[in-house]
Protein backbone atom coordinates (compact mmCIF):
# COMPACT_ATOMS: atom_id res chain seq x y z
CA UNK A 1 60.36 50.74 -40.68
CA UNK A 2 58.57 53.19 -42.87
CA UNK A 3 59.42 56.85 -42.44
CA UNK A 4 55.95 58.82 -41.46
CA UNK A 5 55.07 61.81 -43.05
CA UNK A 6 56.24 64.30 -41.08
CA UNK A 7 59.49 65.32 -38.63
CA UNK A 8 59.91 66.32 -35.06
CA UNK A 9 61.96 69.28 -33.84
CA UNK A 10 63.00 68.82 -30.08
CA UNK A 11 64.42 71.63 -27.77
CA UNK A 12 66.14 70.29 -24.45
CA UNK A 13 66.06 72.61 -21.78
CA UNK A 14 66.77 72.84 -18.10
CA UNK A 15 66.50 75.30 -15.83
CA UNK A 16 69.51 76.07 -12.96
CA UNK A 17 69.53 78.86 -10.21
CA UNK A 18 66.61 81.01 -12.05
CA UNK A 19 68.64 80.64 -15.45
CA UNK A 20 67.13 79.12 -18.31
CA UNK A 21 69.79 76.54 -20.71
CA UNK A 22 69.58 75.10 -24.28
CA UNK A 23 71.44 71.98 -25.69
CA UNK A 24 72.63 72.50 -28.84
CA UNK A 25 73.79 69.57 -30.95
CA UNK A 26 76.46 69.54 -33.61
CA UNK A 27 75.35 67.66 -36.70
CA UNK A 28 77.77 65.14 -37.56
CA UNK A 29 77.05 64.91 -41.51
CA UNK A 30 76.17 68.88 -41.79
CA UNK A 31 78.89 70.51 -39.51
CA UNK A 32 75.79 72.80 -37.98
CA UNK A 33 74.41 73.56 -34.63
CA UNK A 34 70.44 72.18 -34.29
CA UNK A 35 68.20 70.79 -31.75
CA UNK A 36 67.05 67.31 -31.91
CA UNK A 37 65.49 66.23 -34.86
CA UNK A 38 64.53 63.18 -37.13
CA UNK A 39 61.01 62.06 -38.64
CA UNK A 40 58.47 59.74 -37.71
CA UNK A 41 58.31 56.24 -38.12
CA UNK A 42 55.14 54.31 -39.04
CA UNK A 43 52.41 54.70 -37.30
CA UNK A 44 53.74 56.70 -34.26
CA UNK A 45 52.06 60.33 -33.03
CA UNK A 46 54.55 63.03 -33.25
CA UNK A 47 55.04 63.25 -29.20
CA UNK A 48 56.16 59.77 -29.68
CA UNK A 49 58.28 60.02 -32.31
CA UNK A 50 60.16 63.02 -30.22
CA UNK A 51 60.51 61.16 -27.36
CA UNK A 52 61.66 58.22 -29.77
CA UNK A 53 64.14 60.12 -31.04
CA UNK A 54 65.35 62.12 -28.25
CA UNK A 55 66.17 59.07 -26.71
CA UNK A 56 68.26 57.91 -29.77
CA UNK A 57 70.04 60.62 -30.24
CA UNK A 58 70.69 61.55 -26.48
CA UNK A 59 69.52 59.06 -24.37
CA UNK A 60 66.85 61.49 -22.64
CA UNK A 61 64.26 59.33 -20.96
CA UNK A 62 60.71 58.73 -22.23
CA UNK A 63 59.41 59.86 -18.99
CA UNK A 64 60.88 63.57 -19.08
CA UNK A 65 58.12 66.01 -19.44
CA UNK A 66 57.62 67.06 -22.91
CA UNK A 67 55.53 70.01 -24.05
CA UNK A 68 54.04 70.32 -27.37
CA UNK A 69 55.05 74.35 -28.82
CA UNK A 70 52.73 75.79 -31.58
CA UNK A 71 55.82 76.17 -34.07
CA UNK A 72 55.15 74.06 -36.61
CA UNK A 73 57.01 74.33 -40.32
CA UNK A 74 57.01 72.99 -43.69
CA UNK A 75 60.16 71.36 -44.90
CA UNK A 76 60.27 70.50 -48.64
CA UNK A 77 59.43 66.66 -49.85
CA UNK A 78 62.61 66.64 -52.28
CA UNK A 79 65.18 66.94 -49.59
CA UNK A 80 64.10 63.25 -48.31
CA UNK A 81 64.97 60.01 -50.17
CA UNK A 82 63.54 58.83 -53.46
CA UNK A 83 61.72 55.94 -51.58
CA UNK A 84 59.85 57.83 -48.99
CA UNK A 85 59.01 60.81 -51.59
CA UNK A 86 57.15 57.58 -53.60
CA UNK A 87 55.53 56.12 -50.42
CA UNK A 88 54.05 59.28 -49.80
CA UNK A 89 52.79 59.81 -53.18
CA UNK A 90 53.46 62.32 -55.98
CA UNK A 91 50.94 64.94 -55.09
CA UNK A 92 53.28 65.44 -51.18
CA UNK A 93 55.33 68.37 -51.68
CA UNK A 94 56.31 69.36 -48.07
CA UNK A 95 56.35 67.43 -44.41
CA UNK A 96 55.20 69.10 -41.43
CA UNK A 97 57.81 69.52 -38.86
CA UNK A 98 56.25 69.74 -35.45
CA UNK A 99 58.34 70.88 -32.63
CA UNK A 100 58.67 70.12 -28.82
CA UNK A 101 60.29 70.72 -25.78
CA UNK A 102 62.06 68.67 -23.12
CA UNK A 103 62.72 69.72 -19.70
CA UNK A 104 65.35 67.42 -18.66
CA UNK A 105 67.23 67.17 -15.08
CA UNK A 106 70.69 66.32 -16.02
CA UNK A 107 73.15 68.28 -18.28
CA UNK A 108 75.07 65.05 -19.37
CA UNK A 109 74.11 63.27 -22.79
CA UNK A 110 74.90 60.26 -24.25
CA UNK A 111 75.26 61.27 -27.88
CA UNK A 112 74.20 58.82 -31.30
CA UNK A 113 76.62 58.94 -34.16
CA UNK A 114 74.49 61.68 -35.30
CA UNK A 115 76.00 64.13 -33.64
CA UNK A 116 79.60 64.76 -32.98
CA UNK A 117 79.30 66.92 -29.70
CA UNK A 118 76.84 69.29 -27.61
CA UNK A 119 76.50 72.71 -25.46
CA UNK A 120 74.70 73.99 -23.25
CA UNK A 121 73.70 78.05 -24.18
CA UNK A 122 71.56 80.61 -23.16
CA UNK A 123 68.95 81.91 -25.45
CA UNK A 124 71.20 84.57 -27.26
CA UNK A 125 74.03 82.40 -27.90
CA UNK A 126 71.50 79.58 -28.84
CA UNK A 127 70.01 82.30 -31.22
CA UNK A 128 73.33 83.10 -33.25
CA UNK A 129 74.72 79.60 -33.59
CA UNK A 130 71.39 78.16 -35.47
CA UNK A 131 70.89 77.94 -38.88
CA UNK A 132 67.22 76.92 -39.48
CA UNK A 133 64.62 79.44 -39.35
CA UNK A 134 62.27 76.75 -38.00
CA UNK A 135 64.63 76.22 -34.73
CA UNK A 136 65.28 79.80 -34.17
CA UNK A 137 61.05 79.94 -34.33
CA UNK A 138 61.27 77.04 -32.10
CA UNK A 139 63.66 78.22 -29.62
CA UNK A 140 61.70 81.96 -29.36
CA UNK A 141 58.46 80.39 -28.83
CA UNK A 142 60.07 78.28 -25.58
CA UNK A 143 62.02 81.16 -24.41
CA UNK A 144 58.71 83.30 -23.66
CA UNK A 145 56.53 80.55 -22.62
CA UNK A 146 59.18 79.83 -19.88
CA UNK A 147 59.53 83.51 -19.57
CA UNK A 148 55.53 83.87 -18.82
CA UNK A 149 55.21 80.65 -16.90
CA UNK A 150 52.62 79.01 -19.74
CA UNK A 151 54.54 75.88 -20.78
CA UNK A 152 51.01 74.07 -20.56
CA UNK A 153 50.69 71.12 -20.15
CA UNK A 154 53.62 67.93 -20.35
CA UNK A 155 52.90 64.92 -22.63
């Protein structure tokens, strides 16, 4: 499969007794908290390629209802390997990460080898454990669309 050009940032979420939850995943190969993330493959749209690889990485189901957030980022071409950098030609010098939610019902995962464990945080906590700018964007956006009760509409 061909690596698209662009990533997916995923942000599970459920919501118990009027309080709102985050999973956090620990990165097996980084040793850092993130949400789910990978790129796309081929010819998928982003909203499949999240689903894609929120099932992969924690077996969430296809049919959860995802909603599409306006963070977007750039993430630098050079981090990826030599032979997508080529496939996407010399002139591509970042990939767009686009970035998603998942409300999901159940608070158990089945975890890929990607990641060595996960918790479940509220937003503060969620806020001080992550690293990436891009998440902590992410994760702010969700937090006051739930907040306001304008998630839109679930893909």
């Amino acid at each position: 499969m061909a690596r698209a050009k662009f990533q997916v940032l995923v942000i599970p979420y459920i919501i118990q007794n009027n309080q709102v939850k985050y999973a956090m995943f620990l990165r097996a190969d980084m040793n850092i908290w993130q949400f789910i993330a990978g790129g796309g493959e081929d010819s998928e749209t982003p909203i499949e390629a999240a689903k894609r690889e929120s099932n992969e990485e924690a077996n969430i189901d296809y049919n959860m209802p995802y909603y599409p957030l306006d963070t977007c980022c750039s993430i630098p071409a050079e981090i990826f390997n030599i032979a997508d950098r080529k496939r996407w030609g010399e002139n591509c010098f970042v990939i767009t990460e686009f970035s998603f939610a998942v409300n999901v019902k159940d608070e158990k995962f089945n975890l890929s080898n990607e990641h060595t464990k996960y918790n479940w945080v509220d937003y503060e906590s969620a806020m001080k454990l992550l690293k990436y700018d891009s998440n902590k964007t992410a994760l702010y956006e969700l937090n006051e669309r739930i907040k306001k009760g304008i998630l839109g509409e679930a893909k």
